[in-house]
PDB file of N, CA and C in Angstrom:
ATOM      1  N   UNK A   1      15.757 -29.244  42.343  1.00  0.00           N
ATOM      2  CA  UNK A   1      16.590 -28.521  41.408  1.00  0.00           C
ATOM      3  C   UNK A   1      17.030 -27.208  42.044  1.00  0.00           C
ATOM      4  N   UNK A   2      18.143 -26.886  41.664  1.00  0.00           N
ATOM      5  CA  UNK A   2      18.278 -25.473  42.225  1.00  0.00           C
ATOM      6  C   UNK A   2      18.803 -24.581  41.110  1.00  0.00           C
ATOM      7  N   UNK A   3      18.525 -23.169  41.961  1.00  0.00           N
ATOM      8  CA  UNK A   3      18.348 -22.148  41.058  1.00  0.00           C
ATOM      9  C   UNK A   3      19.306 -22.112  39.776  1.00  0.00           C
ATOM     10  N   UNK A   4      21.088 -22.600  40.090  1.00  0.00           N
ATOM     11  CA  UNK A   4      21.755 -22.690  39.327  1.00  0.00           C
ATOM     12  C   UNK A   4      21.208 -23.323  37.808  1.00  0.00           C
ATOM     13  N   UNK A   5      20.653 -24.590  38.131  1.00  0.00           N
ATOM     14  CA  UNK A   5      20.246 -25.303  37.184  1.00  0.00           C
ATOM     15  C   UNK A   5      18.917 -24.920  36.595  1.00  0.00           C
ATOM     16  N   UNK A   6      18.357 -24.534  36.950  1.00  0.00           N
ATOM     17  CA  UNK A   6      16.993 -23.760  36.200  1.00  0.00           C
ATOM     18  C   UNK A   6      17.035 -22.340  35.309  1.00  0.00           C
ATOM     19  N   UNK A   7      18.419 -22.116  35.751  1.00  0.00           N
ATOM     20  CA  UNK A   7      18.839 -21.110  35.033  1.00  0.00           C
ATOM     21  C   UNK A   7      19.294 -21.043  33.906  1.00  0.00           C
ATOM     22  N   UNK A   8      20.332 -21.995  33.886  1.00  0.00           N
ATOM     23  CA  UNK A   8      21.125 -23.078  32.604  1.00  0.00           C
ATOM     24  C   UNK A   8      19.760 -23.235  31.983  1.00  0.00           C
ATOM     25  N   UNK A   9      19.194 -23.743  32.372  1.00  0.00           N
ATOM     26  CA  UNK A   9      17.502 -24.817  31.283  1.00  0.00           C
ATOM     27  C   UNK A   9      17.018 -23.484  30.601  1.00  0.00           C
ATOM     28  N   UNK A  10      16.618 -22.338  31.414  1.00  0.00           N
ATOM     29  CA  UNK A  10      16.194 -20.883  31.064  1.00  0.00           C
ATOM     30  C   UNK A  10      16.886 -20.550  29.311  1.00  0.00           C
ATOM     31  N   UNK A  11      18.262 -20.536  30.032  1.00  0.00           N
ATOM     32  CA  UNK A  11      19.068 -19.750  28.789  1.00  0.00           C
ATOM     33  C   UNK A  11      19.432 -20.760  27.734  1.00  0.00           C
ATOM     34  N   UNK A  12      19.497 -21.943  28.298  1.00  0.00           N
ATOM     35  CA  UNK A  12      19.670 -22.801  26.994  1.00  0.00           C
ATOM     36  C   UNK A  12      18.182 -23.065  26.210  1.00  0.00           C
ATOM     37  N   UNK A  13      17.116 -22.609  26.684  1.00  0.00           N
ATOM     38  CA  UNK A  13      15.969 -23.059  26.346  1.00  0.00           C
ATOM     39  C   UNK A  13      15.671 -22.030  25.097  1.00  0.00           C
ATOM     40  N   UNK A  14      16.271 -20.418  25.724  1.00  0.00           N
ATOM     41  CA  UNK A  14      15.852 -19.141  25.365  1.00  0.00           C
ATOM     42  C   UNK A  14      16.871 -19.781  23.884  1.00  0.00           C
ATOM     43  N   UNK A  15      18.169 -19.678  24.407  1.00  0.00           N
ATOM     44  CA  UNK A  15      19.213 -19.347  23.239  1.00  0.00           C
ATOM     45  C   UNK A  15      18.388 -20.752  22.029  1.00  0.00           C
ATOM     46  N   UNK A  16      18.370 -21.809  21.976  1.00  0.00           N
ATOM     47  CA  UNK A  16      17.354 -22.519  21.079  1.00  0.00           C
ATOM     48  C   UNK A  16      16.473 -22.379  20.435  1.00  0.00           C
ATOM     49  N   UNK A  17      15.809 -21.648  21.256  1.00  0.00           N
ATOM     50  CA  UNK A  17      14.659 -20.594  20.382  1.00  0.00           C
ATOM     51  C   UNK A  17      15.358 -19.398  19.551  1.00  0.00           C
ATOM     52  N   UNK A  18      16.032 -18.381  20.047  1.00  0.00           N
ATOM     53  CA  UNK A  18      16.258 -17.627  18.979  1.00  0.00           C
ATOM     54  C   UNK A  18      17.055 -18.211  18.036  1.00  0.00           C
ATOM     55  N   UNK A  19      17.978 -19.300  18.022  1.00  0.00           N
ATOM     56  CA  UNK A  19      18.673 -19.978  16.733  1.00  0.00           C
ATOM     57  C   UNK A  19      17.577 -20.331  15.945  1.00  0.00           C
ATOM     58  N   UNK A  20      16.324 -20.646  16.708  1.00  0.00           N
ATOM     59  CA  UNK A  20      15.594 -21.430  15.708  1.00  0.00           C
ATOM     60  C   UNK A  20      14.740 -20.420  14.915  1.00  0.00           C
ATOM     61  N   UNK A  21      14.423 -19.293  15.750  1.00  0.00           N
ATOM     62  CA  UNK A  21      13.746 -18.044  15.105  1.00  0.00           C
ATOM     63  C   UNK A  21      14.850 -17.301  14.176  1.00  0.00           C
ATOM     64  N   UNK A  22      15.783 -17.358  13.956  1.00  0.00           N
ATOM     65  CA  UNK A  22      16.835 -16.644  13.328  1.00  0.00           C
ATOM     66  C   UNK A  22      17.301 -17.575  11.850  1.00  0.00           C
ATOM     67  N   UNK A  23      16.741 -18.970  11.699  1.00  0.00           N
ATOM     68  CA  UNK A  23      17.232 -19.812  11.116  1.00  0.00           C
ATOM     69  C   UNK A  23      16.247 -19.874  10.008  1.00  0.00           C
ATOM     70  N   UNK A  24      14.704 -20.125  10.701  1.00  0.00           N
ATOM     71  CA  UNK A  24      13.502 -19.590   9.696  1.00  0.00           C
ATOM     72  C   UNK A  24      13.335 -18.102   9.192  1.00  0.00           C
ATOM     73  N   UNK A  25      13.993 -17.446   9.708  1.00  0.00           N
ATOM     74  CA  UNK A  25      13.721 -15.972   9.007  1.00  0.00           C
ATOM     75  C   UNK A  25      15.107 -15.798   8.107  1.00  0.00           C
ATOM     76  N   UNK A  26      15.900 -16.603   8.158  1.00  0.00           N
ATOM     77  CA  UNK A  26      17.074 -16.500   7.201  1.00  0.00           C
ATOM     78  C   UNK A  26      16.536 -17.579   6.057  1.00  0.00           C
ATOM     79  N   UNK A  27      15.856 -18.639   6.130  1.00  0.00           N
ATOM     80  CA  UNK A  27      15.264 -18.904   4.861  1.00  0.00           C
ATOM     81  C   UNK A  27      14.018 -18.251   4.737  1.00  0.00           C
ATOM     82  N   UNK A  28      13.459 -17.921   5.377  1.00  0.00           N
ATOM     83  CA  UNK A  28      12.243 -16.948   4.592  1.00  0.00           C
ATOM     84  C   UNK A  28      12.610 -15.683   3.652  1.00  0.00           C
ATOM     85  N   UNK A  29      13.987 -15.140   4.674  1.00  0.00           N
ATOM     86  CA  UNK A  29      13.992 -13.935   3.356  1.00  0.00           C
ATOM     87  C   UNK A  29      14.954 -14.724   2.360  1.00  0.00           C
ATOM     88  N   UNK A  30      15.891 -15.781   2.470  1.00  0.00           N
ATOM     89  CA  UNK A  30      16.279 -16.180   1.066  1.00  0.00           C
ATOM     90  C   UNK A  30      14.971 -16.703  -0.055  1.00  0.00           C
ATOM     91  N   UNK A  31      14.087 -17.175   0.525  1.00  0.00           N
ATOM     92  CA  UNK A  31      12.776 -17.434  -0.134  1.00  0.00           C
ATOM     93  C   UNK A  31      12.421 -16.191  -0.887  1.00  0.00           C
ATOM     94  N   UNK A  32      11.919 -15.503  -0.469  1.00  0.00           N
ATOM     95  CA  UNK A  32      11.438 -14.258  -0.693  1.00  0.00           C
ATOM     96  C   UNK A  32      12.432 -13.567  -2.109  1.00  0.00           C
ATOM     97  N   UNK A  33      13.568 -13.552  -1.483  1.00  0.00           N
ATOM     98  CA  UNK A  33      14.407 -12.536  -3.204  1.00  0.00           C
ATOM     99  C   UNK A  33      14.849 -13.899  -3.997  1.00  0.00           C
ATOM    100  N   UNK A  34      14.297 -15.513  -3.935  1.00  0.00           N
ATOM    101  CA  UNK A  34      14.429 -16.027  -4.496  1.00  0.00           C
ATOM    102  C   UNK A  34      13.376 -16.219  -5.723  1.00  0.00           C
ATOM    103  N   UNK A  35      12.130 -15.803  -5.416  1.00  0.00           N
ATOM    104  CA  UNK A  35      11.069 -16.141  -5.917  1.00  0.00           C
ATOM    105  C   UNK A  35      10.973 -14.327  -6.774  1.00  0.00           C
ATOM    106  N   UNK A  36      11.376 -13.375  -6.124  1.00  0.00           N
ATOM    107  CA  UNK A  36      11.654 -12.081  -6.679  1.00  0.00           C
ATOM    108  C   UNK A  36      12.258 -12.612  -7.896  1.00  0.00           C
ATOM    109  N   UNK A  37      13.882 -12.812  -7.625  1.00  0.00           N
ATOM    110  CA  UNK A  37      14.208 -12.821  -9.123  1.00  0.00           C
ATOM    111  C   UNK A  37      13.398 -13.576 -10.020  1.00  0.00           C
ATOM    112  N   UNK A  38      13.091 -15.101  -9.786  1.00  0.00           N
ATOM    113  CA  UNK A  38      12.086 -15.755 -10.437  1.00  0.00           C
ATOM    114  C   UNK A  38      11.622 -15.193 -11.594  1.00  0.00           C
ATOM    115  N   UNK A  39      10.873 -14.450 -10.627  1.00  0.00           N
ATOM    116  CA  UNK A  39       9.573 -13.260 -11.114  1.00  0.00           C
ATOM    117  C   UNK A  39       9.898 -12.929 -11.698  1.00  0.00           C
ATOM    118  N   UNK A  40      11.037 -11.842 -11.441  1.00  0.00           N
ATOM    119  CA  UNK A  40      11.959 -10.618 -11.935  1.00  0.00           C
ATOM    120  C   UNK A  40      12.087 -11.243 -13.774  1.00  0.00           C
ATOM    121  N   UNK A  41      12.506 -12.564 -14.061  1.00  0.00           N
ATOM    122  CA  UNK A  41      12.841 -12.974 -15.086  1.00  0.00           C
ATOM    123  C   UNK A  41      11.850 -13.674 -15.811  1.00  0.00           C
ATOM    124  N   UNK A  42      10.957 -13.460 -15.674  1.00  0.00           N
ATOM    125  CA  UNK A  42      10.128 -14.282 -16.386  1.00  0.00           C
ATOM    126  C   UNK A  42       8.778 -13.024 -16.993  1.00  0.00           C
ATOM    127  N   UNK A  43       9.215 -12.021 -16.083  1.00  0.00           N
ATOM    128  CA  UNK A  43       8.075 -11.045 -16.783  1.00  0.00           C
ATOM    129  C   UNK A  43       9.060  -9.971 -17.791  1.00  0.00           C
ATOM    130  N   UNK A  44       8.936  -9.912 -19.005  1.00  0.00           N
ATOM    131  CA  UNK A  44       9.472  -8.584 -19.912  1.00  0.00           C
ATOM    132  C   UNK A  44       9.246  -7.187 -19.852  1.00  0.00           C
ATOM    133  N   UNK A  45      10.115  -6.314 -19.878  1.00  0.00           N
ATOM    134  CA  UNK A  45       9.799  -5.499 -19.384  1.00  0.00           C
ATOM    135  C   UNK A  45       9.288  -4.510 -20.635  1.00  0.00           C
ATOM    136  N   UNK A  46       7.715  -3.789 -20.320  1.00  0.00           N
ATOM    137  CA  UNK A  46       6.934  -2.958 -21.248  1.00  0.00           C
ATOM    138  C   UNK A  46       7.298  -1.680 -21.078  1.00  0.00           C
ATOM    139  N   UNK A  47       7.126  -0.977 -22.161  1.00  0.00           N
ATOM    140  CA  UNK A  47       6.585   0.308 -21.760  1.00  0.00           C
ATOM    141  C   UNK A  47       5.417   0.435 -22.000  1.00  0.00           C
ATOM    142  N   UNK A  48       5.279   1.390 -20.763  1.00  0.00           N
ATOM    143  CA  UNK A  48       3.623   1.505 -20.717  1.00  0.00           C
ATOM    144  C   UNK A  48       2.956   2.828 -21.576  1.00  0.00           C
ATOM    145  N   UNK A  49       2.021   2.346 -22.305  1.00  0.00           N
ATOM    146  CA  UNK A  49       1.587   3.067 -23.256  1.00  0.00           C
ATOM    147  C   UNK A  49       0.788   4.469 -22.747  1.00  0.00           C
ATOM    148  N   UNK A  50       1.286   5.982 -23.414  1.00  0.00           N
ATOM    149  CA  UNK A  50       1.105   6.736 -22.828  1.00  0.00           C
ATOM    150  C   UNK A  50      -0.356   7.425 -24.003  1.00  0.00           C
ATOM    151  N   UNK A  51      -0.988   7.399 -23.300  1.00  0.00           N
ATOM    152  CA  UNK A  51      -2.403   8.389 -24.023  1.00  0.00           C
ATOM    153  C   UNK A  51      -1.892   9.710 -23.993  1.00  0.00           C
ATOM    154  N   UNK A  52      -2.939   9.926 -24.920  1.00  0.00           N
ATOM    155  CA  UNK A  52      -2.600  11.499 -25.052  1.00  0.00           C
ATOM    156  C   UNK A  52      -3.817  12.164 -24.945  1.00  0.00           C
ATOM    157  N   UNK A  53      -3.401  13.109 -23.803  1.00  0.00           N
ATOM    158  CA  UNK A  53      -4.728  13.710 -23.281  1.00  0.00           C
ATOM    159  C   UNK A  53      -5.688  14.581 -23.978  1.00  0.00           C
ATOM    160  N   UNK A  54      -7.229  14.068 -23.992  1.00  0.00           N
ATOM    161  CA  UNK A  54      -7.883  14.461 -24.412  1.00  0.00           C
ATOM    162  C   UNK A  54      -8.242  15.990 -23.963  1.00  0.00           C
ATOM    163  N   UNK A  55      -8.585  17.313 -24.747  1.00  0.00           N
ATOM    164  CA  UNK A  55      -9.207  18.397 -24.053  1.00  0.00           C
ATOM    165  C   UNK A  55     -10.746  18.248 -24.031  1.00  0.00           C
ATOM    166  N   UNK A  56     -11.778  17.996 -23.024  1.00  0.00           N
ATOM    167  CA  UNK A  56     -12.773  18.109 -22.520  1.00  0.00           C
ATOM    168  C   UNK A  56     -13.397  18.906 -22.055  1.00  0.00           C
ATOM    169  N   UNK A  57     -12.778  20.408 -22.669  1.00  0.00           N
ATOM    170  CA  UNK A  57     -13.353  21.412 -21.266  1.00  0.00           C
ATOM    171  C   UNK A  57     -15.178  21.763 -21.678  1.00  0.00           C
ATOM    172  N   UNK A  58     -15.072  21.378 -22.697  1.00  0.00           N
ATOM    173  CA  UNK A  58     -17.030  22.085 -23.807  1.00  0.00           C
ATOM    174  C   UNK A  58     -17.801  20.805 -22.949  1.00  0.00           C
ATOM    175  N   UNK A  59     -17.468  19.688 -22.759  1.00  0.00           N
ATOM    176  CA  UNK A  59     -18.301  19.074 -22.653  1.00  0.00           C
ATOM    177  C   UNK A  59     -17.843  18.970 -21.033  1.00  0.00           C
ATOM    178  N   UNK A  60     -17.201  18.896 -20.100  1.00  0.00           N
ATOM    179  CA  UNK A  60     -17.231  19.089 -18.381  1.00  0.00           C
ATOM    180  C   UNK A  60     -17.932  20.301 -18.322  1.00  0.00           C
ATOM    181  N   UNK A  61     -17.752  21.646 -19.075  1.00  0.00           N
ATOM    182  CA  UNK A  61     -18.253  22.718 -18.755  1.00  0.00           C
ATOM    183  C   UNK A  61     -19.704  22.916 -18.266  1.00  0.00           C
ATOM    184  N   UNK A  62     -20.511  23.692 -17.353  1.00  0.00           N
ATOM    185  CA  UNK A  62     -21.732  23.450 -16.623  1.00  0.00           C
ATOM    186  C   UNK A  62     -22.197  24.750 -18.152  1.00  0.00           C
ATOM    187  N   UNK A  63     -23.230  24.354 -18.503  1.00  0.00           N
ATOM    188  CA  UNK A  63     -24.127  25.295 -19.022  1.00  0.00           C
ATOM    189  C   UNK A  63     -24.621  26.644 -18.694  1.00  0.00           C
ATOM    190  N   UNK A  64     -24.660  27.243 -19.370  1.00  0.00           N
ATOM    191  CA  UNK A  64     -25.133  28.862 -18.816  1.00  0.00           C
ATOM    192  C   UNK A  64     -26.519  28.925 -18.838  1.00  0.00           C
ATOM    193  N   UNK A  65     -27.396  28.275 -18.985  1.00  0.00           N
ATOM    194  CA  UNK A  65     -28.648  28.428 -18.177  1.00  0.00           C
ATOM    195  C   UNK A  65     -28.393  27.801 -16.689  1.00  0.00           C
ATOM    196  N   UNK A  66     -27.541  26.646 -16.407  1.00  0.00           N
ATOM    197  CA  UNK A  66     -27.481  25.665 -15.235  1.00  0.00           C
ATOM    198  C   UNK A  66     -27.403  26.300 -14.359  1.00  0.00           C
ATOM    199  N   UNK A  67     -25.906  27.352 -14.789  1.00  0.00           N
ATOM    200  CA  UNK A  67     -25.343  28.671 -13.845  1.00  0.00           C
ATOM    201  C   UNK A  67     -26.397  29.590 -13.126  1.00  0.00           C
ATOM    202  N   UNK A  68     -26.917  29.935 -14.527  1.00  0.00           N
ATOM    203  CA  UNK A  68     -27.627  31.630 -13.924  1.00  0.00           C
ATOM    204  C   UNK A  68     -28.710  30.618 -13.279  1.00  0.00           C
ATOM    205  N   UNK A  69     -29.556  29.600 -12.741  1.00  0.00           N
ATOM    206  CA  UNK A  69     -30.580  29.017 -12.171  1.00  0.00           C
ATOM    207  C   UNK A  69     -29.862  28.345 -10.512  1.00  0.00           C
ATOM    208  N   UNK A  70     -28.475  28.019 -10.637  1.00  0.00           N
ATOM    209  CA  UNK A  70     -27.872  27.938  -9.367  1.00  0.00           C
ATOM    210  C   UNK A  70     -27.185  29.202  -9.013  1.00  0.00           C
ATOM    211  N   UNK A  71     -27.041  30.438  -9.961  1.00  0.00           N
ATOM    212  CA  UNK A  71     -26.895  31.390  -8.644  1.00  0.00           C
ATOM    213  C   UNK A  71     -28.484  32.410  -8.689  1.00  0.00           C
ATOM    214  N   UNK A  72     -29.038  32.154  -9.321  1.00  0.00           N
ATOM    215  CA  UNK A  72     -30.699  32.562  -9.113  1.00  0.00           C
ATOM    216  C   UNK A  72     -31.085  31.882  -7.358  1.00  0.00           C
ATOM    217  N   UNK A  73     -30.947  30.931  -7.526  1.00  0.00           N
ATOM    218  CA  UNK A  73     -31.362  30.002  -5.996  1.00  0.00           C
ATOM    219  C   UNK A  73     -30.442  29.790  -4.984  1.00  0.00           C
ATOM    220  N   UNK A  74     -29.052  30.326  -5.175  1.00  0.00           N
ATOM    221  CA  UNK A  74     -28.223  31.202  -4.062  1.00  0.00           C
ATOM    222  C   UNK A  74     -28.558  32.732  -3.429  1.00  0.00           C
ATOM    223  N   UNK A  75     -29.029  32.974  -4.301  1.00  0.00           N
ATOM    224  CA  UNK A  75     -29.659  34.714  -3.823  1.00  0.00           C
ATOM    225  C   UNK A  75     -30.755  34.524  -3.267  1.00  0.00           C
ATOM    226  N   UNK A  76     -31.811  33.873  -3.943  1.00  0.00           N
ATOM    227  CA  UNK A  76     -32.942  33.610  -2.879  1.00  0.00           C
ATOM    228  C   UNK A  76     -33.383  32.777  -1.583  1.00  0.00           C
ATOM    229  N   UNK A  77     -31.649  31.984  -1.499  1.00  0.00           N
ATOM    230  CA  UNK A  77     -31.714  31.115  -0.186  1.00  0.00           C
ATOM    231  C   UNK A  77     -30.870  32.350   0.730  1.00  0.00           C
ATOM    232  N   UNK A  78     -30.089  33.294   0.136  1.00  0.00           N
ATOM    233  CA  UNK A  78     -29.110  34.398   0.944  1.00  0.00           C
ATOM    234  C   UNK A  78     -30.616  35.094   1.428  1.00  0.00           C
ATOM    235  N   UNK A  79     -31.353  35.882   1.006  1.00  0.00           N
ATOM    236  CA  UNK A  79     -32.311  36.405   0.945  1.00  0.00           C
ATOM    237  C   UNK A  79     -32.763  35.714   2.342  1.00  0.00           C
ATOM    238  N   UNK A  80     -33.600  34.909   2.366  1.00  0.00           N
ATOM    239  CA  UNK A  80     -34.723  34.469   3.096  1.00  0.00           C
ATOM    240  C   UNK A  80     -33.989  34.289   4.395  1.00  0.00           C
ATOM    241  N   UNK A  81     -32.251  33.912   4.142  1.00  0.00           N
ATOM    242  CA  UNK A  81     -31.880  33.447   5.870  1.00  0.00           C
ATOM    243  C   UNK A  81     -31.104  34.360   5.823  1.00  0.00           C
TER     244      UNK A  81
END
């Protein structure tokens, strides 16, 4: 064989492949926004229910004995080091 012809086989081999890679990715993405709309139509659209925020601050709040006993044992760890 010579080079001419191995060359031809090369590019006709190459160009086959990308038709064929270009052919599955043109039905994959028609797949894809086909099954979207699908979707798209078969689910109703909600509104999503909005809570109304609770105020929590009495009960997140740390206690005032908790306090004065964690900065009691900040002063005496400042202290010693």
């Amino acid at each position: 064989m010579e080079i001419s012809e191995l060359l031809m086989q090369a590019a006709n081999l190459m160009l086959t492949g990308m038709v064929g890679v270009f052919i599955f990715l043109s039905i994959l993405i028609l797949a894809v926004k086909g099954l979207s709309k699908i979707s798209a139509s078969e689910q109703s659209p909600e509104q999503p229910k909005v809570k109304a925020k609770s105020r929590r601050s009495d009960t997140t709040a740390v206690p005032a004995p908790h306090v004065a006993a964690i900065s009691a044992a900040i002063a005496q760890f400042r202290q010693n080091n």
